[in-house]
Protein backbone atom coordinates (compact mmCIF):
# COMPACT_ATOMS: atom_id res chain seq x y z
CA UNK A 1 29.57 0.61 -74.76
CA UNK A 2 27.49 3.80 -75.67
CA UNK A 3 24.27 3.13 -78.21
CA UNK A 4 23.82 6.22 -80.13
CA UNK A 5 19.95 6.68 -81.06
CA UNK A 6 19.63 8.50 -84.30
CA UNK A 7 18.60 12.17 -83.80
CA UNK A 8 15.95 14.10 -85.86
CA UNK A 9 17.13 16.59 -88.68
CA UNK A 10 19.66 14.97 -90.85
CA UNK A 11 21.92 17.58 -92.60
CA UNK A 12 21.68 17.00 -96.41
CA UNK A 13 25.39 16.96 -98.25
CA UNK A 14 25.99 15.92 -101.64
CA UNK A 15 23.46 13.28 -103.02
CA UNK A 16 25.76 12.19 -105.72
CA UNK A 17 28.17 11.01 -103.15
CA UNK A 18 25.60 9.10 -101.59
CA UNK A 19 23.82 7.76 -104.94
CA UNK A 20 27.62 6.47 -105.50
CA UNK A 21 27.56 4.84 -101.87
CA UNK A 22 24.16 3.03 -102.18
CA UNK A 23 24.80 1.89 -105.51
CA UNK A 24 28.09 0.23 -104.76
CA UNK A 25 26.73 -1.24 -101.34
CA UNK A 26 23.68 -2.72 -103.98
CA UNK A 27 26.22 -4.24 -105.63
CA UNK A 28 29.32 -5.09 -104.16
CA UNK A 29 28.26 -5.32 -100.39
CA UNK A 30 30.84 -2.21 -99.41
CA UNK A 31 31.49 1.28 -100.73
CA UNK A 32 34.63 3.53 -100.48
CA UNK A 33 34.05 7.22 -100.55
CA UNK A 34 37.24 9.60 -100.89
CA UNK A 35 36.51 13.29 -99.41
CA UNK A 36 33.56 11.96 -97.16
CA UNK A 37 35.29 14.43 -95.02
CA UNK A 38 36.81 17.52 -96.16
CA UNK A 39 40.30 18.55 -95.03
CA UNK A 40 39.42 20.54 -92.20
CA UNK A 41 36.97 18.64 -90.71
CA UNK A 42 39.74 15.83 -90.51
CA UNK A 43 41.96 18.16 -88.56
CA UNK A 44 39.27 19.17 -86.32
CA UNK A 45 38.32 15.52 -85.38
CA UNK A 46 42.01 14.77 -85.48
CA UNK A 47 42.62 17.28 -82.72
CA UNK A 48 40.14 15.90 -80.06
CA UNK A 49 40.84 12.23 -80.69
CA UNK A 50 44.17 13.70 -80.20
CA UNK A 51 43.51 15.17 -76.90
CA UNK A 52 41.40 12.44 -75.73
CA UNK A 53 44.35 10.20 -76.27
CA UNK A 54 46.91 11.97 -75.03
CA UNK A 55 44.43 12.56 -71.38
CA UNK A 56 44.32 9.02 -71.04
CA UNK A 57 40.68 8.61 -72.05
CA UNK A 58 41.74 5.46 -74.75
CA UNK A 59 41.00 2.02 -73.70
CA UNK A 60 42.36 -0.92 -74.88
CA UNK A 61 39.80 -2.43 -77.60
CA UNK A 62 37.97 -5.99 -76.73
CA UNK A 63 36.26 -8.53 -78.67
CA UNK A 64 33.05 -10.45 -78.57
CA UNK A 65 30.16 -8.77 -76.84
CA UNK A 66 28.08 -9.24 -73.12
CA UNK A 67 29.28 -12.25 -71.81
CA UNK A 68 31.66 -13.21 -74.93
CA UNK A 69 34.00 -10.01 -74.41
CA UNK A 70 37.53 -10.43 -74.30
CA UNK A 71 40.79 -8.45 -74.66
CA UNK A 72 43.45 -10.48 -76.42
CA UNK A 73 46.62 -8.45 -78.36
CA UNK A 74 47.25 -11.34 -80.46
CA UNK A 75 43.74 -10.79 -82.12
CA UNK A 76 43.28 -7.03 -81.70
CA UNK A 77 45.26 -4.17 -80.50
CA UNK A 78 44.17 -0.56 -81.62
CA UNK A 79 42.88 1.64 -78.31
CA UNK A 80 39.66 3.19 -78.52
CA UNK A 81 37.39 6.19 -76.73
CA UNK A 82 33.46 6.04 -77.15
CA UNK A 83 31.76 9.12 -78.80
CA UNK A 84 28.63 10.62 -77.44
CA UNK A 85 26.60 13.32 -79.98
CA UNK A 86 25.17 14.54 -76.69
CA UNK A 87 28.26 15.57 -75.13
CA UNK A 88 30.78 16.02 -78.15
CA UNK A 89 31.57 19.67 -78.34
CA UNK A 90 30.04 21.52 -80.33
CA UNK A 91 32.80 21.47 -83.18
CA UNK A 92 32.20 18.09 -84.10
CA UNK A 93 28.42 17.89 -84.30
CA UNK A 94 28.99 17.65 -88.17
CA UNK A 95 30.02 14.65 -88.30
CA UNK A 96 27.10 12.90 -86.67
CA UNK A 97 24.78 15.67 -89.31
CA UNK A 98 27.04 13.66 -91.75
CA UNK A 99 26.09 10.60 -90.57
CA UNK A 100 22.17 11.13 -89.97
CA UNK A 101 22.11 12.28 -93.54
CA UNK A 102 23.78 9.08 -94.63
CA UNK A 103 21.48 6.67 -92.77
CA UNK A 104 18.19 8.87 -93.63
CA UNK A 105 19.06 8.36 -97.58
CA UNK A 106 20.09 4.09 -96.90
CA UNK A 107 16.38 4.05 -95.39
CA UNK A 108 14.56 6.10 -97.82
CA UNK A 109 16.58 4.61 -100.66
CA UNK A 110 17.34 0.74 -99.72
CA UNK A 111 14.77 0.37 -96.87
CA UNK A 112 17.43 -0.93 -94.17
CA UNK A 113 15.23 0.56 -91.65
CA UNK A 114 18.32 1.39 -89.18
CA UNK A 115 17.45 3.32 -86.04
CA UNK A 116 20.82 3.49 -84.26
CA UNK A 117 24.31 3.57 -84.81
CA UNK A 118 27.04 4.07 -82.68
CA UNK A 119 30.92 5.61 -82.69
CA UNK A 120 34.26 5.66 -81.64
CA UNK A 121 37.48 7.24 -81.81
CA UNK A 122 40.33 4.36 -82.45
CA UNK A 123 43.65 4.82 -82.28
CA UNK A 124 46.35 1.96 -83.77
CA UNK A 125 49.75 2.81 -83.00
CA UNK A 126 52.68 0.77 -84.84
CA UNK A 127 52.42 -2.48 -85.43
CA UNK A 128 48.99 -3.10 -83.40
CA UNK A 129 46.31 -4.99 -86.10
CA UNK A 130 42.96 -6.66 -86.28
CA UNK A 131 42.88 -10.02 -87.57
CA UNK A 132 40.42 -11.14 -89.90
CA UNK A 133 36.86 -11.16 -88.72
CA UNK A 134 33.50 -10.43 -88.83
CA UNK A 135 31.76 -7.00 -86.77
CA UNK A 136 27.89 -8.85 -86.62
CA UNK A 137 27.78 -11.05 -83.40
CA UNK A 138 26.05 -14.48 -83.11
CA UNK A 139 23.91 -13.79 -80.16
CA UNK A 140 23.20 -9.91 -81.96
CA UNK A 141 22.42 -8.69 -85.13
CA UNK A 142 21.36 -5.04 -85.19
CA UNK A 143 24.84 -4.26 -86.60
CA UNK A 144 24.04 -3.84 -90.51
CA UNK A 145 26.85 -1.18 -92.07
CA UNK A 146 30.28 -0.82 -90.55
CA UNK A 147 31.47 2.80 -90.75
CA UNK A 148 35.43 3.91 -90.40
CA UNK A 149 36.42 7.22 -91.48
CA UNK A 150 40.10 7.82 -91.17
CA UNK A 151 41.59 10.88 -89.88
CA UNK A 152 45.41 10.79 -90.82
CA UNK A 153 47.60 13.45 -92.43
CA UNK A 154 50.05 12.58 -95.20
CA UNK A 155 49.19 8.63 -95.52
CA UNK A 156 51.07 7.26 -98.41
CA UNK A 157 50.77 3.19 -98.80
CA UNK A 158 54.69 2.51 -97.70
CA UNK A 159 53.10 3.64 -94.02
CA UNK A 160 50.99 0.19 -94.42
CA UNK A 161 47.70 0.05 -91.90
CA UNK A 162 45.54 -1.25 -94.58
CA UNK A 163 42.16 -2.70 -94.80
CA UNK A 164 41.52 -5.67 -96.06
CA UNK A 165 38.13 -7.00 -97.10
CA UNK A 166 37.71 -10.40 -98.29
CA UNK A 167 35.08 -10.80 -101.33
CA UNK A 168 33.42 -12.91 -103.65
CA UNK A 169 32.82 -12.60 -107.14
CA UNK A 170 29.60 -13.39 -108.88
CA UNK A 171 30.71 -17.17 -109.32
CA UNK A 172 32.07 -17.45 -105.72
CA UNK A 173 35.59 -17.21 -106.07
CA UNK A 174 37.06 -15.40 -103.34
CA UNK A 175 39.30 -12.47 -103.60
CA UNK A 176 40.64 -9.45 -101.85
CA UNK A 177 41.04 -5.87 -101.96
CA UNK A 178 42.87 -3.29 -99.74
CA UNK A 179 42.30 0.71 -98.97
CA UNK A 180 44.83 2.38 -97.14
CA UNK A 181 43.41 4.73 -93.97
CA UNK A 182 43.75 8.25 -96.41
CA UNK A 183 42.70 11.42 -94.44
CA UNK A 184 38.86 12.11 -95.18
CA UNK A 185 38.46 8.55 -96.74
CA UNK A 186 35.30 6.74 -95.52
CA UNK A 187 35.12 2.70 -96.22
CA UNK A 188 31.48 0.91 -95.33
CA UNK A 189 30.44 -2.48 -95.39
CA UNK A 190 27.85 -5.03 -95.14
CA UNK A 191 28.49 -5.80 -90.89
CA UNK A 192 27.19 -9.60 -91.99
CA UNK A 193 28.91 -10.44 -94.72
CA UNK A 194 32.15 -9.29 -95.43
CA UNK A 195 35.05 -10.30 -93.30
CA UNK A 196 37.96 -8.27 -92.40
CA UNK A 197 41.16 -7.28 -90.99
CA UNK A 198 43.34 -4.10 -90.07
CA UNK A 199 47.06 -4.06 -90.94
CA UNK A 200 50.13 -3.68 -88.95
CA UNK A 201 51.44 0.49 -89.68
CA UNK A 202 54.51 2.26 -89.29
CA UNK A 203 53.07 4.75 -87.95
CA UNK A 204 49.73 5.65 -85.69
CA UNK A 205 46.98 5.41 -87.29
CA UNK A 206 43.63 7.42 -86.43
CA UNK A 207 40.14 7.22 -87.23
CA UNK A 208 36.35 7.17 -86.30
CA UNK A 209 34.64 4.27 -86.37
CA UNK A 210 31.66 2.53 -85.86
CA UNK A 211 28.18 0.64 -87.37
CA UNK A 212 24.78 1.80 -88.48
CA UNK A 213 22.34 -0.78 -86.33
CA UNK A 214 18.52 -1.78 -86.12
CA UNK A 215 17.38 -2.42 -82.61
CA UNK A 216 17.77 -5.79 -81.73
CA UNK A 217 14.89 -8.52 -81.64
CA UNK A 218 14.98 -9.50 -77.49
CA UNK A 219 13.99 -13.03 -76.77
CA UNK A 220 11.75 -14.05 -74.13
């Protein structure tokens, strides 16, 4: 697994969009943000997960980390391909500007003090899912905002591949709600708290995804 570290000179993009995103992490623990990416910049990081797919470069996804990992299909079974910022082509640079803007303004706004993050292409293709679960590990918990940005064309809800994140309300009942992988759409989350899980589609289903991490405290 590749750990990104978070380069210098953020790109700035709309700060409404990311007053919107702070204040709904502030108070609901996740945030959905339609147009995070605009039409074209899907397409262009369509094409290369695209290519990268279709090379061979996807891998089927594990779970668990360092001596934990596992790959099990009955848990989860969408393919991914591990992004580097250093050796992306030049073309997609924007989204990790996107992305150093995002965490600059969660530090300087809710002081998560994250220093890393890391990324990868992941592809479902029909009927593959991710059960319920949570992305922050026992043994590691630099993982503090889970990131996917989908990168589909023409997604209407009768293609399925939802998200589904599991909630509770300011009593502590528990409820759910589910966002379907739209084109451009970016869903975050609280890595920690808020369990998960990834629908069965009809259909593949494409995105970027990844988490926004502090460096973890080593033991000695």
């Amino acid at each position: 697994m590749n750990k990104l570290s978070l380069s210098s000179g953020a790109q700035t993009f709309s700060e409404s969009l990311l007053d919107s995103l702070v204040d709904s992490l502030a108070e609901n623990s996740y945030a959905v943000v339609d147009n995070f990416l605009s039409a074209s910049e899907v397409e262009i990081l369509r094409k290369h997960l695209l290519e990268n797919y279709h090379s061979g470069e996807f891998k089927l996804a594990g779970i668990g980390n360092a001596a934990n990992y596992n790959k099990d299909t009955t848990i989860r079974g969408d393919q991914i391909f591990w992004l580097d910022p250093e050796t992306v082509s030049e073309d997609m640079q924007f989204f990790f500007d996107r992305i150093n803007a995002t965490i600059s303004y969660l530090n300087r706004t809710c002081f998560l003090a994250l220093q890393e993050y890391e990324f990868h292409f992941a592809c479902y293709q029909p009927g593959s899912f991710f059960k319920r679960h949570l992305d922050a590990f026992k043994s590691d918990d630099s993982r503090k905002i889970s990131i996917v940005v989908y990168l589909n064309e023409d997604w209407n809800e009768m293609d399925g591949g939802n998200i589904r994140l599991y909630l509770d309300d300011e009593t502590g009942a528990s409820y759910s709600k589910d966002f379907y992988p739209i084109g451009g759409r970016m869903v975050c989350f609280r890595s920690d708290l808020i369990e998960h899980e990834v629908f069965p589609s009809g259909r593949p289903r494409l995105s970027v995804t990844g988490w926004l991490k502090t460096r973890p405290v080593l033991g000695f």
